[in-house]
N, C-alpha and C. Protein backbone atom coordinates (compact mmCIF):
# COMPACT_ATOMS: atom_id res chain seq x y z
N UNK A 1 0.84 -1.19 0.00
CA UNK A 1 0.00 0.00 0.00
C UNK A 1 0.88 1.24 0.00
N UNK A 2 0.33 2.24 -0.59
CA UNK A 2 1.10 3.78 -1.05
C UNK A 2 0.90 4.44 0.05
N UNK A 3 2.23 4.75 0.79
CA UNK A 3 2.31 5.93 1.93
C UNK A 3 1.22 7.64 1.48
N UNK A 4 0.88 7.62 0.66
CA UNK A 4 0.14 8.76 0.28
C UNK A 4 -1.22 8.61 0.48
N UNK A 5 -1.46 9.48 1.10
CA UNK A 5 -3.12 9.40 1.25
C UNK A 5 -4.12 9.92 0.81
N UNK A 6 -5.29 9.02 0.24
CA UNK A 6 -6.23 8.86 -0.57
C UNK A 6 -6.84 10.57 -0.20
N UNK A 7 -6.94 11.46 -0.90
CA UNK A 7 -7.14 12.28 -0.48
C UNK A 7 -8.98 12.09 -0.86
N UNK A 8 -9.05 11.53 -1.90
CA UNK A 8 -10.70 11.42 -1.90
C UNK A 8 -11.69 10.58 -0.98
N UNK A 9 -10.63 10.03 0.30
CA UNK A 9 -11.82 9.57 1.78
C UNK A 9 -11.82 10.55 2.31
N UNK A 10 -10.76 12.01 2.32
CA UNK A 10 -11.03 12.82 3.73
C UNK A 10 -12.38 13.28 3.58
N UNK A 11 -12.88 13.97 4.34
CA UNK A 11 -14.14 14.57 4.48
C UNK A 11 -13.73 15.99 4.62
N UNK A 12 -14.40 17.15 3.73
CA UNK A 12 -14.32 18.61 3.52
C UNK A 12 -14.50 18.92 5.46
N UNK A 13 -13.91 20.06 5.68
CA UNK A 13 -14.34 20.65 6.92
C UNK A 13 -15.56 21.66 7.31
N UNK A 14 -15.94 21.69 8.23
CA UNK A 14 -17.26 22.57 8.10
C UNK A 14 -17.17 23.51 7.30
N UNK A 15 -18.61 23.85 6.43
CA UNK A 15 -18.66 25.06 5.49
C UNK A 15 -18.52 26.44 6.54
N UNK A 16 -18.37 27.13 5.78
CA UNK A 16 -17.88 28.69 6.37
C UNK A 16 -18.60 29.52 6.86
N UNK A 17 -18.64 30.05 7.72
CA UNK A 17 -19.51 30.33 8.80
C UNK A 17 -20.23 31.91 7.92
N UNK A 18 -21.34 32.30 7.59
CA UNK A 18 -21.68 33.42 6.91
C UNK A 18 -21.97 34.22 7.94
N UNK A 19 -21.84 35.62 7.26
CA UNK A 19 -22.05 36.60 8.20
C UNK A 19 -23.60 36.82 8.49
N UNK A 20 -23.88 37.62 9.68
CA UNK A 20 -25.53 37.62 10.03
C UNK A 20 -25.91 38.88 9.70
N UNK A 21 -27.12 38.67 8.32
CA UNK A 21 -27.65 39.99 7.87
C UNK A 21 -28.21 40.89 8.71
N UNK A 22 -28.49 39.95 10.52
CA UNK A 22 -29.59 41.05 11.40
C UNK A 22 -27.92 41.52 12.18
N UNK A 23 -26.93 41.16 11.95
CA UNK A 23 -26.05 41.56 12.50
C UNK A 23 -26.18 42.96 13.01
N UNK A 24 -26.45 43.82 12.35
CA UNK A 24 -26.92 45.51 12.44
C UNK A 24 -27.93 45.89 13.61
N UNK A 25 -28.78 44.58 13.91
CA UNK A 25 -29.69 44.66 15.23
C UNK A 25 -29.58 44.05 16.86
N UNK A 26 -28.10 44.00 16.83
CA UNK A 26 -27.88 43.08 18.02
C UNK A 26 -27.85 44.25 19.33
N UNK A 27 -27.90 43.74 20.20
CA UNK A 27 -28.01 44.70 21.36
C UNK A 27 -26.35 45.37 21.65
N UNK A 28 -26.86 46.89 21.95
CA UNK A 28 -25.46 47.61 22.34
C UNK A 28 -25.46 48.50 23.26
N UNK A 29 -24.62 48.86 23.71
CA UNK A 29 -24.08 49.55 24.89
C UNK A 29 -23.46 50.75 24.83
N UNK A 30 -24.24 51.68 25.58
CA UNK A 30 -23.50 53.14 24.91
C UNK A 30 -23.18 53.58 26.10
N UNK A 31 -22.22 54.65 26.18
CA UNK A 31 -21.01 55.11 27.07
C UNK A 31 -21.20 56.14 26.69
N UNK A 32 -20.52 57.43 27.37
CA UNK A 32 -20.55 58.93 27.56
C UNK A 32 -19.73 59.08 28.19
N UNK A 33 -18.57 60.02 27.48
CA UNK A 33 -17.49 60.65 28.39
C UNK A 33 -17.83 61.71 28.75
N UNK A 34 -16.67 62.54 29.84
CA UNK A 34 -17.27 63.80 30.29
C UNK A 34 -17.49 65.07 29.57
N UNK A 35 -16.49 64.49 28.09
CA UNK A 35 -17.01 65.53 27.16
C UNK A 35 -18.11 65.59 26.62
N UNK A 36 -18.81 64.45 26.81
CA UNK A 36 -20.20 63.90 26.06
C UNK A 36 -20.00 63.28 24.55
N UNK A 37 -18.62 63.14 24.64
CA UNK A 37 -18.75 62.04 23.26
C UNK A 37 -19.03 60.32 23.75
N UNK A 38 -19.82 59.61 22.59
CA UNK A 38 -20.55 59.09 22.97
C UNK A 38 -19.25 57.80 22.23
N UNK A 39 -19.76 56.66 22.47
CA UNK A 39 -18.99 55.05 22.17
C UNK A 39 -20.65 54.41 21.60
N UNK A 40 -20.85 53.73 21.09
CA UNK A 40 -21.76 52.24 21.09
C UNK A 40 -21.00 51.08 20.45
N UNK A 41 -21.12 49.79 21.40
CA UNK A 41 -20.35 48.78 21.53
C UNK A 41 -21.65 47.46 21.73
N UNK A 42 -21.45 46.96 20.47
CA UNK A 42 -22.36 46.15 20.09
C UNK A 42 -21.95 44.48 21.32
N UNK A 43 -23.28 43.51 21.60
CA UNK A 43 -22.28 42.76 21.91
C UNK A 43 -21.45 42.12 21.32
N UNK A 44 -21.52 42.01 20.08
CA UNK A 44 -20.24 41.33 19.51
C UNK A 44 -19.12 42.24 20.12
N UNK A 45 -19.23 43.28 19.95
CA UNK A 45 -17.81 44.26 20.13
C UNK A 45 -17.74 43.78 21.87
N UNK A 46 -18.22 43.98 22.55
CA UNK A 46 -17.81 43.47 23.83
C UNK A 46 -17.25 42.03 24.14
N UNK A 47 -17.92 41.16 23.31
CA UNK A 47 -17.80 39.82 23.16
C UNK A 47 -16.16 39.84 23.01
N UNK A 48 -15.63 40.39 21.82
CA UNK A 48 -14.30 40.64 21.33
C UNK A 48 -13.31 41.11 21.90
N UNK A 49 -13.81 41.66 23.08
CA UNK A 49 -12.64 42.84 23.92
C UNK A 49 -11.52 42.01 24.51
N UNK A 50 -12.22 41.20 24.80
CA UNK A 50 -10.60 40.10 25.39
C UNK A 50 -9.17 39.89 24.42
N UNK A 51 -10.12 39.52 23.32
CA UNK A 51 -9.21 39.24 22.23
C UNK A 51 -7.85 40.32 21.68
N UNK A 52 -8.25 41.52 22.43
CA UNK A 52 -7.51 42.94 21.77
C UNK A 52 -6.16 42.55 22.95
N UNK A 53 -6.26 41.90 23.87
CA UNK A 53 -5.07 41.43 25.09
C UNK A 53 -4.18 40.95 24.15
N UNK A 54 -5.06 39.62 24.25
CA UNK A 54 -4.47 38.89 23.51
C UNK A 54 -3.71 38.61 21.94
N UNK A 55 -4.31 39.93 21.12
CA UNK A 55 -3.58 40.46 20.23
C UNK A 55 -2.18 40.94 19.93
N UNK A 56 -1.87 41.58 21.35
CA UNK A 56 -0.65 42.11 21.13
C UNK A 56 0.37 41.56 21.48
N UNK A 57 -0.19 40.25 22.57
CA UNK A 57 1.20 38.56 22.73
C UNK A 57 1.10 38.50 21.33
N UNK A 58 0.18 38.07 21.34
CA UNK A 58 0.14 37.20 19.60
C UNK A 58 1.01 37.96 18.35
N UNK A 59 0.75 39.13 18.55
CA UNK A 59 1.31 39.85 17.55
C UNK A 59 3.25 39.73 17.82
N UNK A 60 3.61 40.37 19.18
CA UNK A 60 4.88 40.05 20.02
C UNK A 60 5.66 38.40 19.38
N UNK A 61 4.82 37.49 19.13
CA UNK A 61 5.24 36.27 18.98
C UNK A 61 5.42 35.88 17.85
N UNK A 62 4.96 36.70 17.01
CA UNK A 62 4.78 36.29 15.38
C UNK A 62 5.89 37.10 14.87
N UNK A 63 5.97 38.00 15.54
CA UNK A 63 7.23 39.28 15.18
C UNK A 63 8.87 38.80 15.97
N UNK A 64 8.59 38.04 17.13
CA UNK A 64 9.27 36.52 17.72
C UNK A 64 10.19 35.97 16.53
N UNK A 65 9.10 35.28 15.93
CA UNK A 65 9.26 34.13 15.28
C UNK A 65 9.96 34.35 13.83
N UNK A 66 9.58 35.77 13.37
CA UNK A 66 9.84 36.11 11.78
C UNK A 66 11.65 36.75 12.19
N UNK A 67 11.63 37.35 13.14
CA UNK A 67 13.32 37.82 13.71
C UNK A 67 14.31 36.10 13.52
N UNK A 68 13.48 34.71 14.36
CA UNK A 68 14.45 33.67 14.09
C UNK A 68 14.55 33.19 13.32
N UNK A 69 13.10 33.69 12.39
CA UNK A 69 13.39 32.84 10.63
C UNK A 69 14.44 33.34 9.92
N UNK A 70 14.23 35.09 10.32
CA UNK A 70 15.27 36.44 9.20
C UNK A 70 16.88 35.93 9.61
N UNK A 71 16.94 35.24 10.92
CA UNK A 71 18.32 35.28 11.48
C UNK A 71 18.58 34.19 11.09
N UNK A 72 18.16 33.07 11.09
CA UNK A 72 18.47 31.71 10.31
C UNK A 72 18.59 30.89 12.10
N UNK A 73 18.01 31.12 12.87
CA UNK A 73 17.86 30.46 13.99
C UNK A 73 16.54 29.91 14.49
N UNK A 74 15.71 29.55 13.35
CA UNK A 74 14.30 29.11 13.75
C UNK A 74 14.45 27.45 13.23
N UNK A 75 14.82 27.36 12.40
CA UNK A 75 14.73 25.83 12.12
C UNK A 75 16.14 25.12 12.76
N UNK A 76 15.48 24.14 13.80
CA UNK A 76 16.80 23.57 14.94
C UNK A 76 16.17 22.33 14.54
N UNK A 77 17.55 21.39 14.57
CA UNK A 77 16.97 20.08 14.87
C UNK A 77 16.13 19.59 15.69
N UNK A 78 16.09 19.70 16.94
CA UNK A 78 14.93 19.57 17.86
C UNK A 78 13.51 20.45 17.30
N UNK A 79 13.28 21.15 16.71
CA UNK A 79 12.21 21.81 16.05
C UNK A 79 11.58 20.93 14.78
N UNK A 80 12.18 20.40 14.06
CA UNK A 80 12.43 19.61 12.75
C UNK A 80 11.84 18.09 13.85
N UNK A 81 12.46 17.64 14.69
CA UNK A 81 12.48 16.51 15.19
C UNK A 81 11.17 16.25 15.18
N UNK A 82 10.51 17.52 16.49
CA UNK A 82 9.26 18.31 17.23
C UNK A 82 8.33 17.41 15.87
N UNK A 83 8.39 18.34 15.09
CA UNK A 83 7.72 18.55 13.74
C UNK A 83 7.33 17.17 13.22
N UNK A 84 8.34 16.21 12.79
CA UNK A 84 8.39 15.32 12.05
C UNK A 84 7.50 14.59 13.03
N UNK A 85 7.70 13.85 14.33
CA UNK A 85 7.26 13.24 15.26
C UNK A 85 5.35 13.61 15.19
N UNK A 86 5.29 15.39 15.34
CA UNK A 86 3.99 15.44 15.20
C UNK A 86 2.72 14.74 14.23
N UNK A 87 3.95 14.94 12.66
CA UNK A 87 3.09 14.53 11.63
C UNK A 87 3.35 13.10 11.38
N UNK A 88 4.35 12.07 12.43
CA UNK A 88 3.79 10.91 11.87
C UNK A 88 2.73 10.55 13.13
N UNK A 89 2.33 11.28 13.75
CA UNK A 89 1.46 11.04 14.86
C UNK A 89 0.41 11.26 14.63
N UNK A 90 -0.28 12.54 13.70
CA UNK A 90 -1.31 12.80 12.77
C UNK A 90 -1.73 11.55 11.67
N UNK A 91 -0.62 10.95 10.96
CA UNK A 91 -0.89 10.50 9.70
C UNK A 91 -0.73 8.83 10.38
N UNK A 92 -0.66 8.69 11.23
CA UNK A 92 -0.77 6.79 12.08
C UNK A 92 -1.99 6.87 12.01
């Protein structure tokens, strides 16, 4: 049997999530500073606020990672090892 896999058993992954046309009617939250300018923050937008934390590790790490690629210190044998090990652990 051929180490390559039948790509016509996998199964497609869930279809793509569409956006919501009442999106425009969800409940929001309005704020007033002391100047009287105003904010409205839908809940999605509140829903999201965590994520803006967590944006700027994420961002920190990706900007990380592109410095050890530019320097030629991102691909280590133990990384490669990491790697290889993962994907015959996926594909068993």
């Amino acid at each position: 049997m051929s180490a390559i896999i039948d790509i016509g058993r996998i199964q497609p992954i869930a279809p793509p999530v569409r956006a919501n046309p009442n999106a425009m009617n969800v409940p929001r939250t309005t704020m007033r500073s002391q100047d009287g300018d105003t904010v409205e923050l839908s809940s999605l937008g509140r829903g999201l606020s965590p994520i803006a934390s967590v944006s700027s590790f994420r961002t920190a790490w990706i900007q990380s990672i592109r410095a050890e690629i530019h320097n030629g210190t991102y691909e280590t044998p133990e990384r490669i090892n990491e790697t290889v090990d993962h994907l015959l652990d996926v594909l068993a």
